[in-house]
Protein backbone atom coordinates (compact mmCIF):
# COMPACT_ATOMS: atom_id res chain seq x y z
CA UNK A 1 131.74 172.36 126.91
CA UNK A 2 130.99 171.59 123.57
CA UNK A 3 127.32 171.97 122.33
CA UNK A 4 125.13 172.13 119.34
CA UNK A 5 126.49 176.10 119.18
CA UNK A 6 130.01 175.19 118.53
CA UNK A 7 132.20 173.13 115.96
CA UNK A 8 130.18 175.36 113.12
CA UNK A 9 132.63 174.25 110.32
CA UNK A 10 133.10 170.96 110.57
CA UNK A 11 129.12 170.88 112.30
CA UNK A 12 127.50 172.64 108.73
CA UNK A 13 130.06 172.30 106.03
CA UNK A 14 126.85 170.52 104.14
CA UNK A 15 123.47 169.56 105.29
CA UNK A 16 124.43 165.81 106.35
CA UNK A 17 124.38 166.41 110.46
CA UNK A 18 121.49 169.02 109.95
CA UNK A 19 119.44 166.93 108.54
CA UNK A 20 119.18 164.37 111.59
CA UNK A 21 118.21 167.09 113.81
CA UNK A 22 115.94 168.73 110.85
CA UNK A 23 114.15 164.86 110.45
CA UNK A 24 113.25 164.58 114.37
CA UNK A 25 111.51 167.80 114.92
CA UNK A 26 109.71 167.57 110.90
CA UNK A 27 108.54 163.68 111.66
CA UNK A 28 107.09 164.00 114.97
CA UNK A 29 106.12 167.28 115.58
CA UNK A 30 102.32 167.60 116.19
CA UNK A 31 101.20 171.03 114.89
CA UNK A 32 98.09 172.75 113.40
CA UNK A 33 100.57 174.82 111.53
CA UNK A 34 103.33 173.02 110.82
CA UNK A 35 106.94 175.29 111.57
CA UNK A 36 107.79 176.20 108.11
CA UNK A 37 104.53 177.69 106.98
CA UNK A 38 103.90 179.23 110.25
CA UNK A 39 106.67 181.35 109.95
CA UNK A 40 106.17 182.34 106.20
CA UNK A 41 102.63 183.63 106.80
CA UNK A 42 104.11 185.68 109.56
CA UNK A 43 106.69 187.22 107.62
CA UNK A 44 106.26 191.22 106.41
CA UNK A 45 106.87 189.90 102.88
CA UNK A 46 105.49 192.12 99.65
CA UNK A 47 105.92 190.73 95.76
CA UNK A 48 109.10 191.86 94.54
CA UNK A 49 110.69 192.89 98.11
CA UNK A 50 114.68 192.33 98.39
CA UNK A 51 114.67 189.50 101.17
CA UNK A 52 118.40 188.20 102.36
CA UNK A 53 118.31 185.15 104.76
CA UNK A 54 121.44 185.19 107.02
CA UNK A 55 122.38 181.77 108.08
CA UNK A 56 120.37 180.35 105.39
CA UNK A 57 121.68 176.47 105.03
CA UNK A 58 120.68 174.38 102.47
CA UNK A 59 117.56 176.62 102.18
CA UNK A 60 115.10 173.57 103.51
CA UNK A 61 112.72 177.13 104.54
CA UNK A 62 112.44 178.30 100.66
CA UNK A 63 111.58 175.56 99.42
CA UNK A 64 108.73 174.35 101.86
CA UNK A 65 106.91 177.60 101.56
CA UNK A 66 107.15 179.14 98.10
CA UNK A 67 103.42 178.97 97.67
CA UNK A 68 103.30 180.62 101.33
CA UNK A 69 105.03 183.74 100.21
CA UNK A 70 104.57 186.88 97.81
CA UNK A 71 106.02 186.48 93.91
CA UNK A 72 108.94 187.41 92.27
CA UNK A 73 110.97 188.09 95.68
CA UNK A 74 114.76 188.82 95.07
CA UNK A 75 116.44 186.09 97.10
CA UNK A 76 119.81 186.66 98.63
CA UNK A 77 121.22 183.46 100.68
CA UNK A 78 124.29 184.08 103.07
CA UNK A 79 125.93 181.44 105.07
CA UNK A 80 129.73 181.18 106.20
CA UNK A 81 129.53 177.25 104.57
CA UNK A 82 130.25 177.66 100.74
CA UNK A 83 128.55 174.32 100.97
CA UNK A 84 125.35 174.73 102.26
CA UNK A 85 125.32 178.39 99.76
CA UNK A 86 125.67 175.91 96.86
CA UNK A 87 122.89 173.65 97.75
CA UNK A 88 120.66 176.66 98.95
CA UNK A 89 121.12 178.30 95.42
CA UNK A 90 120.63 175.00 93.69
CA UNK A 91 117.54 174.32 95.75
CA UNK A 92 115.90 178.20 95.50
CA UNK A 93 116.80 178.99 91.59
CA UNK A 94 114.07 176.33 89.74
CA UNK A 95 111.54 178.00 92.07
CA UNK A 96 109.79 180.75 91.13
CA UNK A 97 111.38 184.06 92.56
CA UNK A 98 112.45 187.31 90.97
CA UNK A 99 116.39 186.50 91.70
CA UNK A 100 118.29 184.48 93.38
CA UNK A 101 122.20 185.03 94.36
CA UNK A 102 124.25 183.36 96.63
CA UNK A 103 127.09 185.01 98.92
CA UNK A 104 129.66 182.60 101.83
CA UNK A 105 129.31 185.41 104.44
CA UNK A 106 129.91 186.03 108.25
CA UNK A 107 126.65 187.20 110.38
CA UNK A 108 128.96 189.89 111.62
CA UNK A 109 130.74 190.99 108.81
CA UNK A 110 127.82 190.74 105.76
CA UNK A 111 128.92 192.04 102.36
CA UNK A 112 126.34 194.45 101.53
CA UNK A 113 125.93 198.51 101.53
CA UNK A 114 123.47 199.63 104.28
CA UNK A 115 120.02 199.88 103.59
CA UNK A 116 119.81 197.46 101.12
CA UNK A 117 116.78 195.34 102.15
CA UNK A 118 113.70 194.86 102.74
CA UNK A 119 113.40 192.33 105.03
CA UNK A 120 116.36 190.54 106.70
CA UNK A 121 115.66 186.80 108.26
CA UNK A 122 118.32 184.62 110.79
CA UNK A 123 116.46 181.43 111.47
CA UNK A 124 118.09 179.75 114.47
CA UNK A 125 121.46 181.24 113.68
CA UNK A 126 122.24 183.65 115.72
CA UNK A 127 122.50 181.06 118.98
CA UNK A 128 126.10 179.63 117.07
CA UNK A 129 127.85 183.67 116.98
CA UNK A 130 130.09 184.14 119.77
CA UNK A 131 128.74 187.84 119.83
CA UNK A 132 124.75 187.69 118.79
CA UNK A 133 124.57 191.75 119.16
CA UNK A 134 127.29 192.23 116.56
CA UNK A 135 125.32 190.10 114.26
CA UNK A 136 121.67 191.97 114.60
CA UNK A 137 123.54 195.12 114.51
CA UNK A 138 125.00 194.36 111.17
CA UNK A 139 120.87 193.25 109.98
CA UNK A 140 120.24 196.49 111.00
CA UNK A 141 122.57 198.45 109.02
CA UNK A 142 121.65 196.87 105.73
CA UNK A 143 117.86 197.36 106.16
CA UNK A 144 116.51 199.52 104.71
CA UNK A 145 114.59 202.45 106.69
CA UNK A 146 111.09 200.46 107.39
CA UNK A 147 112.18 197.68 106.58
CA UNK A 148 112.23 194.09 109.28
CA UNK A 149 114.27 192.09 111.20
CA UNK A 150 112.67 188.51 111.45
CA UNK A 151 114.57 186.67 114.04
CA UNK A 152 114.07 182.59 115.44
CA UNK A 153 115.20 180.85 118.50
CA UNK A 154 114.02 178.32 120.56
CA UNK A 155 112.90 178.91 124.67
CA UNK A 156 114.68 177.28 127.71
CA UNK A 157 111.51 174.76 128.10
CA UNK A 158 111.97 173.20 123.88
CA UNK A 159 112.34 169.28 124.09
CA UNK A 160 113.27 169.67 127.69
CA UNK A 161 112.13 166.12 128.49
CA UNK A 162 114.50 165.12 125.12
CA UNK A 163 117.41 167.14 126.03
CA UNK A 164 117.96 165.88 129.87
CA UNK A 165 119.43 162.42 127.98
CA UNK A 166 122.02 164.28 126.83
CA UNK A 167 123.25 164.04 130.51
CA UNK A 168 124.95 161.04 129.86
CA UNK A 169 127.49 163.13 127.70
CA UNK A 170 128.06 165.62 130.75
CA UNK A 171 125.78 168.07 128.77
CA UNK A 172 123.37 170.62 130.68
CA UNK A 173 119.54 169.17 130.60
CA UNK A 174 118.50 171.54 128.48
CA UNK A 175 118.44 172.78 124.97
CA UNK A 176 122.23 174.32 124.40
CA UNK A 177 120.99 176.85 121.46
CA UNK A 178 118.48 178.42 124.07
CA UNK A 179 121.05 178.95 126.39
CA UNK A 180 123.45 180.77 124.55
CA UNK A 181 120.28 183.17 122.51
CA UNK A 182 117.04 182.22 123.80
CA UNK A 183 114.10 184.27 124.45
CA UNK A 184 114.89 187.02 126.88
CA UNK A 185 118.47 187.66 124.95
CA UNK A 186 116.41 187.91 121.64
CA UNK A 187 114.03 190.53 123.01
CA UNK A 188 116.69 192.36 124.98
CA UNK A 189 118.76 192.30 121.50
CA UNK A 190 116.74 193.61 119.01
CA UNK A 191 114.64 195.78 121.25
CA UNK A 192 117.99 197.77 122.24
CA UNK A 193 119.31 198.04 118.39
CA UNK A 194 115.49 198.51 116.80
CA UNK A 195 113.58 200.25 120.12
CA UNK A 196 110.48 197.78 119.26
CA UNK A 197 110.14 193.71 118.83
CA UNK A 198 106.69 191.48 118.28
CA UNK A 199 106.85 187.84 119.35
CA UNK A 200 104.95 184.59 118.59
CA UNK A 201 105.31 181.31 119.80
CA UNK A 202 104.99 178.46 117.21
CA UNK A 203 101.87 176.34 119.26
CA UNK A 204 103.89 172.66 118.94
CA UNK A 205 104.46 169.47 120.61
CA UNK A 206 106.14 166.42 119.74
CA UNK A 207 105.23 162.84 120.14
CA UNK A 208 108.56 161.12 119.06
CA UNK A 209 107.77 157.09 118.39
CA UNK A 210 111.31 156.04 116.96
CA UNK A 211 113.88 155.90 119.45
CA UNK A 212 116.99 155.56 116.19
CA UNK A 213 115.38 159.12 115.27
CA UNK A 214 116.61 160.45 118.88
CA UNK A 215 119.93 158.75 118.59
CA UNK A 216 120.62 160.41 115.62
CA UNK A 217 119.39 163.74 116.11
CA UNK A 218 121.40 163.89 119.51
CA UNK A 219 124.69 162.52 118.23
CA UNK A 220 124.66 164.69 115.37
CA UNK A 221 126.74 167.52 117.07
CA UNK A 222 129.11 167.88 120.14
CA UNK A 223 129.89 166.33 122.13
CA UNK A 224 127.31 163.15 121.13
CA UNK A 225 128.97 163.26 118.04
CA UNK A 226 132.68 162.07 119.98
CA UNK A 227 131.08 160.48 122.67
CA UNK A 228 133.07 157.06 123.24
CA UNK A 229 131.24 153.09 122.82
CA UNK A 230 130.19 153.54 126.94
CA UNK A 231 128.60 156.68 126.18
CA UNK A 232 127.28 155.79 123.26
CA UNK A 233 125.50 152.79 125.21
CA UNK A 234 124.66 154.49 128.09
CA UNK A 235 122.75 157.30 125.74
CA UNK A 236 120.94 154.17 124.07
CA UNK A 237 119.85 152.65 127.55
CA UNK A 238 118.68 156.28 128.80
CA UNK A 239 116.72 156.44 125.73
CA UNK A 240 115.17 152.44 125.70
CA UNK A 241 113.94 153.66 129.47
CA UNK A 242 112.56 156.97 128.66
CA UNK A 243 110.52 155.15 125.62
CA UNK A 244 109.45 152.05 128.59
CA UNK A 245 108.19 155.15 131.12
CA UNK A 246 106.12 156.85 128.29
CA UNK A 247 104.88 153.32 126.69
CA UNK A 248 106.51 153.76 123.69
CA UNK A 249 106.69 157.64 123.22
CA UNK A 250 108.94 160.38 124.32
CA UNK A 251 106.51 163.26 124.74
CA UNK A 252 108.06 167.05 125.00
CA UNK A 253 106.98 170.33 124.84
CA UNK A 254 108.25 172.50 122.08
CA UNK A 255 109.46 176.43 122.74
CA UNK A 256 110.27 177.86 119.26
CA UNK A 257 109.44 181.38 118.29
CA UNK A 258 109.53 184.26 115.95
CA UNK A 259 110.46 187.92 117.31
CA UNK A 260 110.38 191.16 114.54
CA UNK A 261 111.88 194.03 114.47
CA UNK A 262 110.99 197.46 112.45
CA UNK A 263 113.61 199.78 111.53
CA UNK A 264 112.55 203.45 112.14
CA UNK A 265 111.61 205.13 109.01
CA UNK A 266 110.16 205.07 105.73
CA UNK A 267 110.27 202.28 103.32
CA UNK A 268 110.17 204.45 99.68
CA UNK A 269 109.05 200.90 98.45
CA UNK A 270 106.50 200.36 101.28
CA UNK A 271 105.46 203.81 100.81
């Protein structure tokens, strides 16, 4: 069955269908911390350290958390879209890092020498390869010795009560990225290729008050995004009643986490 984790080159040749998906979970998320800078404060980062984000899309991360992270970082952005590498670079080279180069690139296949970075980030990537292992094992081999893994996914429980509309499509009631690399395949993972992994949960909700915003977010990939006009009306009547049973809001839990990984031995740069 088709799902959010498949369909990746017609799903993120630019940032278009992201960015319905991206708008739901940045409008009505109700956080201390919101997402973005969460993660960046939790990240092993030092000034000047080689950093390559795998997966990186239009680079929406960057640019909400420059002034969250060290100076003069040397920015590598890998995606397999050539488009969303072009708008990542575009976004990340005003800002102020050290570098910033751009490189179309499979997860499982990256074009770089081992031991070539410092840290290595997949932000809720690694849920859309058909072989997640392959992927970390390649982040692995062009660390360098001491150097991190920072990994995020989302649990079985995130936007439960959001993703049981999807039923109407003849999806599963639950969020499709978590199935296929959730949280027990991220620890099992990276705690077989790296022996060690640390994990945080992002403390979220969401209090959603548009119903459009949920149409669009869950149309935006497969199979939503074919459904026929009786799905499509049948999605839009599951929603109206879900908004009538919560007076007006569609409340959910969020699951979303960051898991890191150390590489055994020592960083000469860390040193």
């Amino acid at each position: 069955m088709s799902s959010i984790t498949s369909g990746n080159a017609v799903q993120y040749v630019d940032s278009s269908k992201l960015a319905a998906r991206g708008r739901l979970n940045r409008e009505y998320t109700i956080a201390e911390t919101g997402w973005f800078p969460w993660v960046a404060r939790q990240l092993p980062l030092k000034p000047g350290a080689r950093v390559l984000d795998v997966g990186c899309g239009p680079a929406w991360f960057w640019a909400s958390v420059i002034k969250d992270v060290p100076e003069n970082l040397d920015l590598t952005l890998a995606d397999q879209s050539a488009g969303m590498v072009e708008e990542a670079v575009a976004r990340c080279t005003p800002l102020p890092f050290g570098s910033v180069v751009g490189h179309q690139a499979e997860a499982a296949a990256l074009p770089f020498g081992a031991d070539s970075f410092d840290v290595v980030i997949a932000m809720h990537m690694l849920y859309h390869l058909p072989d997640p292992a392959a992927g970390i094992a390649e982040m692995f081999r062009v660390l360098k010795p001491g150097g991190f893994l920072a990994v995020t996914t989302n649990g079985m429980g995130n936007m439960r009560g959001i993703y049981e509309l999807t039923a109407v499509f003849g999806s599963e009631p639950f969020d499709p990225s978590a199935a296929a690399f959730g949280y027990d395949r991220a620890e099992e993972l990276m705690r077989a290729r790296f022996g060690n992994v640390a994990f945080a949960q992002h403390p979220a909700r969401m209090r959603i008050t548009e119903p459009e915003d949920v149409f669009l977010a869950l149309t935006s990939y497969p199979p939503g995004d074919s459904a026929d006009e009786a799905q499509l009306n049948a999605f839009r009547q599951a929603i109206a009643a879900a908004f009538e049973r919560g007076h007006g809001v569609l409340a959910a839990e969020k699951e979303t986490g960051l898991f890191v990984s150390k590489k055994a031995g020592l960083n000469p740069a860390r040193a």
